[in-house]
Protein backbone atom coordinates (compact mmCIF):
# COMPACT_ATOMS: atom_id res chain seq x y z
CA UNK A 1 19.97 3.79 11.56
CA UNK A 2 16.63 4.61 12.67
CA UNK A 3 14.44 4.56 10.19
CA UNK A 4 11.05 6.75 9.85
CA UNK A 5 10.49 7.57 6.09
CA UNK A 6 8.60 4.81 5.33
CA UNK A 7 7.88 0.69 6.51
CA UNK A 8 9.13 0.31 2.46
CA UNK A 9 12.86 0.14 4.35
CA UNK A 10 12.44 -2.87 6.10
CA UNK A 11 14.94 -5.79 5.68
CA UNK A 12 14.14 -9.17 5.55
CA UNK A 13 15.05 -11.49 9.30
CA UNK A 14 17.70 -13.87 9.44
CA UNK A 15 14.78 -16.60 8.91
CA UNK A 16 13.16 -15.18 5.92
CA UNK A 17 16.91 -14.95 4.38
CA UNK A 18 17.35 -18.91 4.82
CA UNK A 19 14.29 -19.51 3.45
CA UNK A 20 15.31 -17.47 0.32
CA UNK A 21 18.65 -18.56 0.00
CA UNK A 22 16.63 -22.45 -0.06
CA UNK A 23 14.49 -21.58 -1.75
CA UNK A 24 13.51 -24.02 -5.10
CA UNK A 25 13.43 -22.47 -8.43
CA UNK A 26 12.83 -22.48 -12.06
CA UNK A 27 11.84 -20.17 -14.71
CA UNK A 28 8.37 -18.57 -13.83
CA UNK A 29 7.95 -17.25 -17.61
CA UNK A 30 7.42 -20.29 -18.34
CA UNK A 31 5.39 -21.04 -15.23
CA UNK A 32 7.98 -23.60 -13.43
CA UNK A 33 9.00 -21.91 -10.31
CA UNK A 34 7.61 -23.76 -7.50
CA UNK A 35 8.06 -21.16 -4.93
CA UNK A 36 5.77 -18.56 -7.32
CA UNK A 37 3.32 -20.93 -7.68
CA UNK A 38 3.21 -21.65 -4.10
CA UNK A 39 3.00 -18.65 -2.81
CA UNK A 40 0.60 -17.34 -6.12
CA UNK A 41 -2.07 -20.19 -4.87
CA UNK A 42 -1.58 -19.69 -1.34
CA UNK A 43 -2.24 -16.09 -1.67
CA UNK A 44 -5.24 -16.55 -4.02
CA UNK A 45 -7.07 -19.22 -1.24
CA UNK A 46 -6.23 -17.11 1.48
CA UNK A 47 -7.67 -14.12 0.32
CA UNK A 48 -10.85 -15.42 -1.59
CA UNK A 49 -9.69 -15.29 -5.27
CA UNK A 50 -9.87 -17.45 -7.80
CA UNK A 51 -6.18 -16.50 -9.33
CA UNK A 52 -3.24 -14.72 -8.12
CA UNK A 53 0.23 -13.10 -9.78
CA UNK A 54 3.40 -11.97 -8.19
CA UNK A 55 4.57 -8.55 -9.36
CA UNK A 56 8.11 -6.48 -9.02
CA UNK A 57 6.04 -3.93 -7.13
CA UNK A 58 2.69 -1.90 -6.07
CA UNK A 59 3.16 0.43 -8.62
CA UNK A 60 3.64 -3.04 -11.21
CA UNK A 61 0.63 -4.55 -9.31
CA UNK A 62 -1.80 -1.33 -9.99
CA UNK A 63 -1.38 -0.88 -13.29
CA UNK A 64 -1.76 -4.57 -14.34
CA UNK A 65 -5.11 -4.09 -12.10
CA UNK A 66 -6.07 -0.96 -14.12
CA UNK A 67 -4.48 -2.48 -17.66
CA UNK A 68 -6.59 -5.63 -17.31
CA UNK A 69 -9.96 -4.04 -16.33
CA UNK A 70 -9.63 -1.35 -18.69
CA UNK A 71 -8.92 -0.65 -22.78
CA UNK A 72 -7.40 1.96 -24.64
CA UNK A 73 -9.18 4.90 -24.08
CA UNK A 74 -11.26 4.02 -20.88
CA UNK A 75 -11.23 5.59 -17.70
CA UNK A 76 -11.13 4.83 -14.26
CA UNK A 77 -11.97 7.14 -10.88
CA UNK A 78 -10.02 6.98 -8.00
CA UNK A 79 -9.20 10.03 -5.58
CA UNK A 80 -6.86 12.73 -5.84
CA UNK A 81 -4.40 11.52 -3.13
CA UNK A 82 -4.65 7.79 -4.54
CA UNK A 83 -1.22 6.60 -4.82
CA UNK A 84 -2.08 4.55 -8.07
CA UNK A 85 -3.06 8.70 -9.57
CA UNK A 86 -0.38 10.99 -7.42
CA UNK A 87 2.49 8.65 -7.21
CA UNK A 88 2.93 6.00 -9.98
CA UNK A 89 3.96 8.14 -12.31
CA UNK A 90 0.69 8.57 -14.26
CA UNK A 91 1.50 4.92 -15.56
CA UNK A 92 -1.89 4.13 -16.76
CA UNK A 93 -2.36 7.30 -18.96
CA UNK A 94 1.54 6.65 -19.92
CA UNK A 95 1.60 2.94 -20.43
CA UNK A 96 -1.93 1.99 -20.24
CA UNK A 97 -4.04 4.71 -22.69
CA UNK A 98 -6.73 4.49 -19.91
CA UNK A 99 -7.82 8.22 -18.53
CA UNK A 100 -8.28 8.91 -14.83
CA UNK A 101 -10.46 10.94 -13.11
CA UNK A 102 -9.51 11.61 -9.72
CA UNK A 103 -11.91 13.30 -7.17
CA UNK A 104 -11.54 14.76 -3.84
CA UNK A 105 -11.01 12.56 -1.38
CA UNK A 106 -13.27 13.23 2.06
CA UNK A 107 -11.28 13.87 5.21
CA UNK A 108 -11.57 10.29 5.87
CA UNK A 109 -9.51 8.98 2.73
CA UNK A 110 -13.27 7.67 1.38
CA UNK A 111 -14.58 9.20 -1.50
CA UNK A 112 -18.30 10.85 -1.54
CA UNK A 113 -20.40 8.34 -3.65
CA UNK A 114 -22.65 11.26 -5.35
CA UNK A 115 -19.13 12.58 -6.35
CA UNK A 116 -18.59 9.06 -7.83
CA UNK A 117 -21.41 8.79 -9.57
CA UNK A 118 -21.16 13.03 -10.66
CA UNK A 119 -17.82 11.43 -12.45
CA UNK A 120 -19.11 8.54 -14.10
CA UNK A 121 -19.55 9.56 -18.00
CA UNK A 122 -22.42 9.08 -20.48
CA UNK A 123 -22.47 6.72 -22.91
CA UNK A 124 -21.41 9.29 -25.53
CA UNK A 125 -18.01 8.99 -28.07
CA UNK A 126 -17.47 12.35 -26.78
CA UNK A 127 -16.45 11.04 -23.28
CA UNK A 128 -14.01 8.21 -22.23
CA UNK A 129 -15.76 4.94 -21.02
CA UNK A 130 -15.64 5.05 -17.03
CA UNK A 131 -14.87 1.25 -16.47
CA UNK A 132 -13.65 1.30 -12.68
CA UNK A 133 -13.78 2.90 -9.35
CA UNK A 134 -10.47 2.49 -7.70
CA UNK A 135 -10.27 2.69 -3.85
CA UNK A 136 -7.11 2.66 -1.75
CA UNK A 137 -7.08 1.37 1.96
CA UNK A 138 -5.36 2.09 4.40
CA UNK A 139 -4.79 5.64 2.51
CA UNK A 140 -2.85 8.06 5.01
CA UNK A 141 -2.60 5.44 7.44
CA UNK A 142 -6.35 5.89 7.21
CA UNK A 143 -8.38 2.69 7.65
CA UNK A 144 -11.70 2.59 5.25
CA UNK A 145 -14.73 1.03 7.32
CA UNK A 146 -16.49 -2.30 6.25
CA UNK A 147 -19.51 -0.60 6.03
CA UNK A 148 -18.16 1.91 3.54
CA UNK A 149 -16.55 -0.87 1.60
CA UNK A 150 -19.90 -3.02 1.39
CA UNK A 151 -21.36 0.39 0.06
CA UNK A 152 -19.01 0.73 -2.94
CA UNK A 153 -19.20 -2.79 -3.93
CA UNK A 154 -23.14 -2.23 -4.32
CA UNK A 155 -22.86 1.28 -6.04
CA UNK A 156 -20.30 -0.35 -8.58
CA UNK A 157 -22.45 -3.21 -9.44
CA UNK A 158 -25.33 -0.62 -9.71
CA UNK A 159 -23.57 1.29 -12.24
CA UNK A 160 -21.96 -1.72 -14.37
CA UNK A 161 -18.49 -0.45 -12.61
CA UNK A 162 -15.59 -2.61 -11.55
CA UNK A 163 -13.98 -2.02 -8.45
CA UNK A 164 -10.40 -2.59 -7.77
CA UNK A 165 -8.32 -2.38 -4.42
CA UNK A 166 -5.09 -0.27 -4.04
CA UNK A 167 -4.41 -2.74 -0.63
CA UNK A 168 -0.38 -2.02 -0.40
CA UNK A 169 -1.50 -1.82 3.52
CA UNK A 170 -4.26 -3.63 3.46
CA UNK A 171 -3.31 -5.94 6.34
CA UNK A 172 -2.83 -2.42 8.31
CA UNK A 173 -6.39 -2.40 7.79
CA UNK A 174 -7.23 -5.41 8.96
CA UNK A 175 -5.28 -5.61 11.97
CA UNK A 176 -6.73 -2.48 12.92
CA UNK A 177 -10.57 -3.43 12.15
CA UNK A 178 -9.35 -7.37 13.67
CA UNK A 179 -10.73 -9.11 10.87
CA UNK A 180 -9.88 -11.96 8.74
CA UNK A 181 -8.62 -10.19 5.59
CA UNK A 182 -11.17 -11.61 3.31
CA UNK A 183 -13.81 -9.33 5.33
CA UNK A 184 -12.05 -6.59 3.37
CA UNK A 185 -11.08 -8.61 0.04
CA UNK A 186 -14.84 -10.11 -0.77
CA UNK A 187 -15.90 -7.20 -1.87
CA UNK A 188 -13.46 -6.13 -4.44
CA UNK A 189 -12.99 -7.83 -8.28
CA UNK A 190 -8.99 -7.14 -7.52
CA UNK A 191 -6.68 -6.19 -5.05
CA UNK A 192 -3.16 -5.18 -4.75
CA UNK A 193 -1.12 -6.00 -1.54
CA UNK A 194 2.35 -5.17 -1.18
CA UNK A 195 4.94 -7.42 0.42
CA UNK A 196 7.50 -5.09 1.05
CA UNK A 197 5.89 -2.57 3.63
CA UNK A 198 5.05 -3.57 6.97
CA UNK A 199 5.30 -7.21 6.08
CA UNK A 200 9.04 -7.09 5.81
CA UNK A 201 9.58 -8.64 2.49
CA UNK A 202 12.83 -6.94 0.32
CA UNK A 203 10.22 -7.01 -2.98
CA UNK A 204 7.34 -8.24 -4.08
CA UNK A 205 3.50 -7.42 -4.41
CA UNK A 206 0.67 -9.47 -5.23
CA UNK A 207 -2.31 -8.92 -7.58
CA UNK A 208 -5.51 -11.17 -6.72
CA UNK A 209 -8.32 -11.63 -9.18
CA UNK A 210 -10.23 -13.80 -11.79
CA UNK A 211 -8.52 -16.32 -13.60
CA UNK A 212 -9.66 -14.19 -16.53
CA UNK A 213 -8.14 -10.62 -14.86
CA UNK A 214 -5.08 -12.29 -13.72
CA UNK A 215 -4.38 -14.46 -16.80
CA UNK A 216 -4.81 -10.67 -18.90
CA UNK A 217 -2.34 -9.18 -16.45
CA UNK A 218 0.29 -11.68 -16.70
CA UNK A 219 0.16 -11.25 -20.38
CA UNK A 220 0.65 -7.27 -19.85
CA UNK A 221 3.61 -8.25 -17.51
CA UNK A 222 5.43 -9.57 -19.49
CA UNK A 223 4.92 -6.61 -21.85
CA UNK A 224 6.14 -4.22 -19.43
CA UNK A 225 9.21 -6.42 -18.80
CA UNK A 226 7.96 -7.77 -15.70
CA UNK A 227 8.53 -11.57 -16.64
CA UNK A 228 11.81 -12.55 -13.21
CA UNK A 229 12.64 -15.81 -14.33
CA UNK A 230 13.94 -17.36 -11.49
CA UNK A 231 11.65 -15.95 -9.29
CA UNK A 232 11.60 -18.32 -6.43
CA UNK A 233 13.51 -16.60 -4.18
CA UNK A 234 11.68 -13.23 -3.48
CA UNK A 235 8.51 -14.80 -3.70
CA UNK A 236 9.59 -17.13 -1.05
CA UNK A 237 10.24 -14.43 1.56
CA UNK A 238 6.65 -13.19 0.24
CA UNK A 239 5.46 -16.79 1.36
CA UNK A 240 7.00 -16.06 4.50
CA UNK A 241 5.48 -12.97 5.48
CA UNK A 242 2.03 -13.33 4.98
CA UNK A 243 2.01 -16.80 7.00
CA UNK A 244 4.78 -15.04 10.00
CA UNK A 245 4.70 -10.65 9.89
CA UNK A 246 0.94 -10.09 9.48
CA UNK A 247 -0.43 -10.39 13.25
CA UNK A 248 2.77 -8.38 14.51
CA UNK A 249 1.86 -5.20 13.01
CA UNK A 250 -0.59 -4.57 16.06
CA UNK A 251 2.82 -3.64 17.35
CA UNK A 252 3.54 -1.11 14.23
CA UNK A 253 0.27 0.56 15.49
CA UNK A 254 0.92 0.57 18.87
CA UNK A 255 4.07 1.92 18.27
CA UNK A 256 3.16 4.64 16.06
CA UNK A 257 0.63 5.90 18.80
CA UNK A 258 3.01 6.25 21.84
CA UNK A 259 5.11 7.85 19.05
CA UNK A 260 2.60 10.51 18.43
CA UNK A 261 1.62 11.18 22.57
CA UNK A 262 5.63 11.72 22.80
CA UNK A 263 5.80 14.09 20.06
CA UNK A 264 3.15 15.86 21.44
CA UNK A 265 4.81 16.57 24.62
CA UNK A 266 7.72 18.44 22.38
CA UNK A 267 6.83 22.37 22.07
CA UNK A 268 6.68 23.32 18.30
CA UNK A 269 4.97 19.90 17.15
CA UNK A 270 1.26 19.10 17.37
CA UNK A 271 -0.19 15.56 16.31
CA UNK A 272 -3.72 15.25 16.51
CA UNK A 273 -4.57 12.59 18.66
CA UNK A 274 -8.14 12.06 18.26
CA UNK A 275 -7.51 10.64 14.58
CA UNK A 276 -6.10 6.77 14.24
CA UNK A 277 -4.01 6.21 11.31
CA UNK A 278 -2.55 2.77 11.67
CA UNK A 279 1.30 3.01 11.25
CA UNK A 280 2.16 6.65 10.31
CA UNK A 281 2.14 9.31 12.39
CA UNK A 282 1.52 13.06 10.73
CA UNK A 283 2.76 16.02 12.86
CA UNK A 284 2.25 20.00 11.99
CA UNK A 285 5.86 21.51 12.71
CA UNK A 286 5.88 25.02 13.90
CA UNK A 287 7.35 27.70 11.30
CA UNK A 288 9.84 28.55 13.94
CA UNK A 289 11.68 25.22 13.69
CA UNK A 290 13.42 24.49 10.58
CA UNK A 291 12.93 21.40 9.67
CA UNK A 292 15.35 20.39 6.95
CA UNK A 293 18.07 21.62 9.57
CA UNK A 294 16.66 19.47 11.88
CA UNK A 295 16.62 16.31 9.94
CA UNK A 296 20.32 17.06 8.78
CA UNK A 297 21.55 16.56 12.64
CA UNK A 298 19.36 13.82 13.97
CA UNK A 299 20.88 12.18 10.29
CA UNK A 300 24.35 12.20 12.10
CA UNK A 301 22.76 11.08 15.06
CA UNK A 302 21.15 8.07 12.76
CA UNK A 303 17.90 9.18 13.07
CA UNK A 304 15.72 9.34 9.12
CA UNK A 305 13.04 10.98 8.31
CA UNK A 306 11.93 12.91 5.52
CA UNK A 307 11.32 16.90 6.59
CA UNK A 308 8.10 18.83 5.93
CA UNK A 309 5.62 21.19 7.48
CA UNK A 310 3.51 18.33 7.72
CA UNK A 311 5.75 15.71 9.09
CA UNK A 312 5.12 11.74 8.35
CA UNK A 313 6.85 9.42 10.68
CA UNK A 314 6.07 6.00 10.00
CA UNK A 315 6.58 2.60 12.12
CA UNK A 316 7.46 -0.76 10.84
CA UNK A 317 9.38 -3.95 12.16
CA UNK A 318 12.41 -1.82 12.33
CA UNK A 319 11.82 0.02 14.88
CA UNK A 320 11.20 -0.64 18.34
CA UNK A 321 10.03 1.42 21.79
CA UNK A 322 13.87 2.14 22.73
CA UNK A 323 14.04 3.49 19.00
CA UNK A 324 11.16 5.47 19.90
CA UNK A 325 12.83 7.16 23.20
CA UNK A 326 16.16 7.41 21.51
CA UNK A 327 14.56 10.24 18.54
CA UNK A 328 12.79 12.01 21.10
CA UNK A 329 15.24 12.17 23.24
CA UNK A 330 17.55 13.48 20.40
CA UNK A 331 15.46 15.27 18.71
CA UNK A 332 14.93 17.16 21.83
CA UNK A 333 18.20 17.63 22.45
CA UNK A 334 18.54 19.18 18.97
CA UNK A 335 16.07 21.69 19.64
CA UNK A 336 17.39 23.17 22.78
CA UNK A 337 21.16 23.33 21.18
């Protein structure tokens, strides 16, 4: 199959399988699983942090970000298309206590600093106790600019705020700016990256903070059942690909922009061309196709993707330039049935 609903369907390479099936092991509750702690201190060196943890997920990884920085009855801003707000099944009101206030988010996936600070609550027992600004990047495929980044770090030490990292595509980021991660990382007190996007691991994310942070997270890990035992092996292929699948995903982006320029060539779709967003491509379908239908015969043709109005297509290690010419060229040939 050809897969466009997401990069979170990539499968680990026949390498990054042997290294998992050699991988050594013990029992990482107790903190004896070499590969964790490998990979935990090589992530936390690599990306400027004192302290690392390996979690089941990004959704796991968030809300051990926002558990640790906040208490019971805090609050934390973030925007209203932040996946750690829209799409983690309001975990931190759920599990956490802690309140969020979600703004709008500008055109640009940023979020307007004077909105920010509009948000931020008095120092009253009427209000919640705003303890964090949470920022997500890439968002939409969107990449958020260094400059913007330095900005927020200064405005959250200005207003005694902590400011956490929703990085599940962070690397995306940093391909696109070509920068050494850290140039992103430095100015955050945590971040989140996910292993099992465009990095090609089967599971796994990573949260990155203070000894302090991280040592409170692991503690509300295990609380939420997130202690693996044996460990080793998924954190292994997480080893592998940050040190092998982080420089290829130039060809993700590449990818995803001939993708767009070819569905823009196909009457009935329009991609905007003029706006870079990494790995996803977003294309407005035309109310005279139906899209659903659509989807249901490229699906026999093994062609995925997930219809809507708006339509997301995204590109990962799975799929290739021949992939690319074998859905238009279907997907064409659907249309004109």
């Amino acid at each position: 199959m050809i897969d466009f609903r997401s990069d979170t369907v990539t499968k680990p390479c026949a390498k990054m399988r042997e290294i998992m099936f050699n991988a050594p092991l013990g029992d990482d509750v107790y903190g004896d699983d070499p590969s964790v702690n490998a990979l935990e201190a090589f992530a936390a060196q690599c990306h400027g942090f004192a302290s690392a943890l390996f979690c089941s997920s990004g959704t796991q990884a968030n809300l051990l970000a926002l558990m640790a920085h906040c208490e019971r009855g805090d609050e934390y801003i973030c925007g209203q298309n932040a996946h750690n707000y829209k799409f983690e099944g309001g975990g931190a009101a759920v599990l956490g206590s802690i309140q969020p206030q979600p703004i709008e988010n500008e055109n640009d996936g940023s979020l307007c600093f004077e909105k920010i600070r509009a948000a931020i609550k008095l120092n009253d027992f009427h209000f919640a106790n705003t303890r964090l600004l949470s920022l997500e990047n890439t968002i939409g495929g969107k990449v958020l600019p260094l400059s913007y980044l330095a900005q927020a770090r200064e405005f959250t030490h200005s207003h005694q705020l902590a400011l956490h990292l929703d990085g599940a595509r962070v690397y995306n980021a940093a391909v696109a700016l070509e920068v050494d991660i850290t140039e992103i990382t430095k100015h955050f007190d945590s971040v989140s990256i996910c292993l099992s996007k465009g990095l090609g691991a089967p599971v796994g994310s990573l949260l990155l903070g203070s000894v302090e942070l991280i040592n409170k997270a692991r503690r509300w890990r295990k609380v939420l059942g997130g202690g693996m035992r044996q460990a080793g092996m998924l954190a292994a292929a997480g080893h592998y690909a940050l040190e092998h699948n982080v420089t290829r995903l130039i060809d993700d982006h590449s990818n995803a922009r001939y993708l767009a320029q070819r569905l823009n060539e196909i009457e009935g779709f329009h991609v905007d061309l003029t706006k870079d967003t990494t790995n996803m491509v977003y294309a407005h379908v035309s109310d005279t196709i139906d899209i659903h239908s659509l989807a249901q015969q490229l699906t026999v043709k093994g062609v995925l993707f997930s219809p809507n109005k708006t339509l997301r297509l995204v590109t990962h290690l799975g799929v290739n330039r021949a992939d690319i010419e074998l859905f238009i060229a279907e997907l064409t040939a659907a249309l004109h049935v």
